[in-house]
Protein backbone atom coordinates (compact mmCIF):
# COMPACT_ATOMS: atom_id res chain seq x y z
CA UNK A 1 -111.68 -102.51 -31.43
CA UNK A 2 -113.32 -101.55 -35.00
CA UNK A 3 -116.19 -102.68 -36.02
CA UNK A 4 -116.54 -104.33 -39.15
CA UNK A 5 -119.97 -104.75 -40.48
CA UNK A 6 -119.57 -107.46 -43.94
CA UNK A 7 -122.35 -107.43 -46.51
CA UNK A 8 -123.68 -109.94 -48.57
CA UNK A 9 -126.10 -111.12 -51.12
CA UNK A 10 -125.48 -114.51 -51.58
CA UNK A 11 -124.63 -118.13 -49.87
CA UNK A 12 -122.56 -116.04 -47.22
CA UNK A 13 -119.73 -118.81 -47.42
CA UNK A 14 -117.11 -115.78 -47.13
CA UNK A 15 -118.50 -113.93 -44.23
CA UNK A 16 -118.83 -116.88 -42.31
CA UNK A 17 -114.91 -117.89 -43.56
CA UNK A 18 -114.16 -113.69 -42.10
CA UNK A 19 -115.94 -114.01 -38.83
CA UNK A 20 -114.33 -117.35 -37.74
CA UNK A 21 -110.99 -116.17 -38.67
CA UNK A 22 -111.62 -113.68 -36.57
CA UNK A 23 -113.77 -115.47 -33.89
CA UNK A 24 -110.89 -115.12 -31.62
CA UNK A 25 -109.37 -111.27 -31.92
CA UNK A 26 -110.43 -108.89 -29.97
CA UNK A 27 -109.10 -106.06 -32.06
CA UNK A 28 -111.93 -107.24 -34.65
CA UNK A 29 -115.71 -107.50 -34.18
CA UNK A 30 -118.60 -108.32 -36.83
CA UNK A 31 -121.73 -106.69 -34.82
CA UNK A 32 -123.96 -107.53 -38.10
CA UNK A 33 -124.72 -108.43 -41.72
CA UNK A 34 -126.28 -106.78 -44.25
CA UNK A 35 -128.18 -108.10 -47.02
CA UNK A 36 -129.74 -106.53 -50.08
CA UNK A 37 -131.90 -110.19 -50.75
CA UNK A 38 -134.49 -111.63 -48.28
CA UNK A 39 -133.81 -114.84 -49.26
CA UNK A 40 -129.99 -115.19 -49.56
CA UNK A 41 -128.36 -118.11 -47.52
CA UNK A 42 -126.09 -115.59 -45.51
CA UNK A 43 -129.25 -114.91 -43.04
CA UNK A 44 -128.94 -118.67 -42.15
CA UNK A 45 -125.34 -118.70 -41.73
CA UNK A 46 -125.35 -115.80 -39.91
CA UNK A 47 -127.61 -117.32 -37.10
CA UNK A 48 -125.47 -120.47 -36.77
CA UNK A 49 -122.62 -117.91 -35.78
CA UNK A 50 -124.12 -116.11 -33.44
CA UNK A 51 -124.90 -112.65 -35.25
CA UNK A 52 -127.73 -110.49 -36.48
CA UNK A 53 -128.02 -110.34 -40.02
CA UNK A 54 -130.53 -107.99 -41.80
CA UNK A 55 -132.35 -107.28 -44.75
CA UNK A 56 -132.69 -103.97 -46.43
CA UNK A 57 -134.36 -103.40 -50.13
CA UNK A 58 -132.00 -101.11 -52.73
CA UNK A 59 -134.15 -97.89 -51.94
CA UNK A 60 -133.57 -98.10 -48.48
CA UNK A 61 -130.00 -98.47 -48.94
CA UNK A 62 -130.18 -94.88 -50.93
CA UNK A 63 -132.98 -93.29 -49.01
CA UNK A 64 -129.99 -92.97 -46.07
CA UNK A 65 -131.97 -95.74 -44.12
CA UNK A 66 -128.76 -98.23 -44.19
CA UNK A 67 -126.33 -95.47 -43.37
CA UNK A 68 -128.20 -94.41 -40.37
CA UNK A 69 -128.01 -98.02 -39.26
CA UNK A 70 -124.73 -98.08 -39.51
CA UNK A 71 -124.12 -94.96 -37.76
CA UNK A 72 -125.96 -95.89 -35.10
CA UNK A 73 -124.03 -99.04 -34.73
CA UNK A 74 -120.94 -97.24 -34.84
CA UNK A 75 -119.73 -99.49 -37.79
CA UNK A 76 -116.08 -98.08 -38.91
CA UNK A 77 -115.32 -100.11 -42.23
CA UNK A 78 -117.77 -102.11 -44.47
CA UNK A 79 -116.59 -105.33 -45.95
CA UNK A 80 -118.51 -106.37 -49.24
CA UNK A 81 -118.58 -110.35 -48.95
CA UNK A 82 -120.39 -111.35 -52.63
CA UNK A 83 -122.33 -108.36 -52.28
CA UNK A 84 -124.16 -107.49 -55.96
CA UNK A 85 -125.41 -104.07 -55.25
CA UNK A 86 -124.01 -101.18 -56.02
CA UNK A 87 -123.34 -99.29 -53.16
CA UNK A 88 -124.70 -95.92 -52.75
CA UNK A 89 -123.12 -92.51 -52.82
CA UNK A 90 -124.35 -91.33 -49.78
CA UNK A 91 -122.52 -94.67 -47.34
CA UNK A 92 -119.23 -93.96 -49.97
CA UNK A 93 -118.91 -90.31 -48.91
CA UNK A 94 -119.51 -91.63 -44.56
CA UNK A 95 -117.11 -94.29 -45.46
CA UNK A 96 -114.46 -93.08 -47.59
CA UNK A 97 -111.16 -95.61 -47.70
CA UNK A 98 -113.34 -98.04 -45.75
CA UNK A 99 -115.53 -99.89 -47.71
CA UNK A 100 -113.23 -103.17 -49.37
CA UNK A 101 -114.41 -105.51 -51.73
CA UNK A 102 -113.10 -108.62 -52.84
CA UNK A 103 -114.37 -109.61 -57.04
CA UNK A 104 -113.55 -113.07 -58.43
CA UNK A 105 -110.89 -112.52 -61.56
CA UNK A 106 -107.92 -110.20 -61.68
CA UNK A 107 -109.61 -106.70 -62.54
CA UNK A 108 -109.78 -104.65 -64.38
CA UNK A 109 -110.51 -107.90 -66.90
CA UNK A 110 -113.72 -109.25 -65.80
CA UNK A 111 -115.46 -106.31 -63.82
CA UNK A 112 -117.79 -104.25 -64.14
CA UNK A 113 -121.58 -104.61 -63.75
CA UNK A 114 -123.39 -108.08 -64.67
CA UNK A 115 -119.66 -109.55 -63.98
CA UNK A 116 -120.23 -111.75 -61.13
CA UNK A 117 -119.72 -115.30 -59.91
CA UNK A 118 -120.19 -117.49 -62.51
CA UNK A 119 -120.69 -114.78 -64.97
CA UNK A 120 -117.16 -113.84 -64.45
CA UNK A 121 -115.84 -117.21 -64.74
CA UNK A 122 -117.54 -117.99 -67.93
CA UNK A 123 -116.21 -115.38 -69.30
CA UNK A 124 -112.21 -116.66 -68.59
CA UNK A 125 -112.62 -119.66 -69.62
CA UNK A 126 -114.41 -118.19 -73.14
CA UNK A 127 -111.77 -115.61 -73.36
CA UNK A 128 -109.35 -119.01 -73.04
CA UNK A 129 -107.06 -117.03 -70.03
CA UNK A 130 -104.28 -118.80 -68.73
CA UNK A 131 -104.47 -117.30 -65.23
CA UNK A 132 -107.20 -116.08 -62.92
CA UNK A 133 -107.18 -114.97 -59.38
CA UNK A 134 -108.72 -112.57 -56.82
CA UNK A 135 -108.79 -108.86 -56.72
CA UNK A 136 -109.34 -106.60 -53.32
CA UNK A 137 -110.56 -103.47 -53.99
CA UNK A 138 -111.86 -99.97 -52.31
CA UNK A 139 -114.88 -99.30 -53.27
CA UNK A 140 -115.51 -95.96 -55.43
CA UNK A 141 -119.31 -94.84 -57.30
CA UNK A 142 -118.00 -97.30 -60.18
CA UNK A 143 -118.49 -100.94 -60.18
CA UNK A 144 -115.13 -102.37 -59.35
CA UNK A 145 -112.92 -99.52 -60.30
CA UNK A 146 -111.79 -98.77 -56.92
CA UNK A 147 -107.79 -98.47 -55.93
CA UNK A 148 -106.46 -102.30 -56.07
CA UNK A 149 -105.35 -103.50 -52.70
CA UNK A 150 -104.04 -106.65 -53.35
CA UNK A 151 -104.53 -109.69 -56.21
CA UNK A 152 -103.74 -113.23 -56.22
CA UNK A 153 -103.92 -115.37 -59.42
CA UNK A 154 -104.47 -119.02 -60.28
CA UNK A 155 -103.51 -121.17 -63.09
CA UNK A 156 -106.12 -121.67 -65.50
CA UNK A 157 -105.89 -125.17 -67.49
CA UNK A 158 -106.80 -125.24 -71.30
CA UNK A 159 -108.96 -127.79 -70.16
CA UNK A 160 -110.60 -126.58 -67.21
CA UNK A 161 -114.20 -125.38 -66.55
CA UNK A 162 -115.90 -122.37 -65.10
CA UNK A 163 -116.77 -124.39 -62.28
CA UNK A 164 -112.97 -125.58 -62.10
CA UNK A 165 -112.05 -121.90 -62.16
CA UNK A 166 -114.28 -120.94 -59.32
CA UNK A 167 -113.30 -123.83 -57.47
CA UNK A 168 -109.71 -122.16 -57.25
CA UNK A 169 -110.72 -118.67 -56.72
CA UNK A 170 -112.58 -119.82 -53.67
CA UNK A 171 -109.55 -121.19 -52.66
CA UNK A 172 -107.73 -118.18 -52.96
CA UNK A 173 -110.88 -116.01 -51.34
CA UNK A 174 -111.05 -118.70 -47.88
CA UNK A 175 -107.19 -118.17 -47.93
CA UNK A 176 -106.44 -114.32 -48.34
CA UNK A 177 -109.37 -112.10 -48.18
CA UNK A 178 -109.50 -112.33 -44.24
CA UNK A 179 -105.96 -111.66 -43.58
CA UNK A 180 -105.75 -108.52 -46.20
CA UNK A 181 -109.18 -107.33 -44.14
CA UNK A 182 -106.76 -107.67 -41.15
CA UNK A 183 -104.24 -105.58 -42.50
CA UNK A 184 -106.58 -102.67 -44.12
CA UNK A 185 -108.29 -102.32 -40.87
């Protein structure tokens, strides 16, 4: 069994899409969720499914304090689940190949730091794209330059809206990201 532990910053609408996907396969488990915001709606999903979700402030994730947790709950991959922090050097080097990420366009258009949710789909509808998609990703020390796992694209509609852009990269995020975490791990 390998333990997955997914972190988050936002709503949490992915990791609770992962963890019932998974709700019934025992080669999976989610033993907890980290959060770099105190306030982020993932801390109330994660009690209506059953699992302890934590909050940890950006030094102590480079002070070592977040790796040591994770050590000591023998995590063996990270998932990042609309996580907006950059992750650290020193839980890249204990986890190398098994941190995954999942961004919201088809990198390497659209990445890169400040290019996030709504941010990014601003931005393709500005930039007048005709397709969008997903992108899963390693992670590396660079925002979202890590080797490309797998991408799915959208059409995007002259006519369409950010919010009619994210509305179909959700879809596409609900519909692969848990079975592509299934095959990495």
């Amino acid at each position: 069994m390998k333990n997955i532990a997914l972190f988050a910053s936002g709503s949490g609408s992915n990791v609770e899409n992962i963890i019932r996907y998974f709700r019934d396969d025992t080669n999976f488990n989610f033993p907890l969720i980290i959060s770099n915001k105190q306030d982020a709606y993932v801390h109330e999903r994660a009690k209506k499914l059953g699992v302890p979700s934590f909050f940890y402030k950006k030094e102590r994730f480079e002070n070592g304090e977040v790796l040591a947790f994770l050590l000591k709950n023998q995590i063996d991959f990270i998932v990042l689940a609309g996580f907006l922090l950059k992750v650290p050097h020193n839980i890249i080097q204990a986890y190398p190949d098994k941190i995954i990420n999942i961004h919201p366009a088809l990198l390497p258009k659209f990445g890169g730091k400040g290019m996030f949710g709504s941010h990014v789909h601003e931005a393709v509808v500005a930039n007048k794209e005709t397709e969008s998609g997903i992108t899963i990703h390693y992670v590396n020390e660079n925002y979202d330059e890590g080797q490309i796992v797998f991408q799915a694209k959208c059409e995007v509609l002259p006519a369409d809206t950010a919010e009619d852009v994210a509305a179909k990269v959700h879809e596409l995020e609900y519909r692969y990201f848990p079975e592509i975490i299934g095959k990495i791990v």
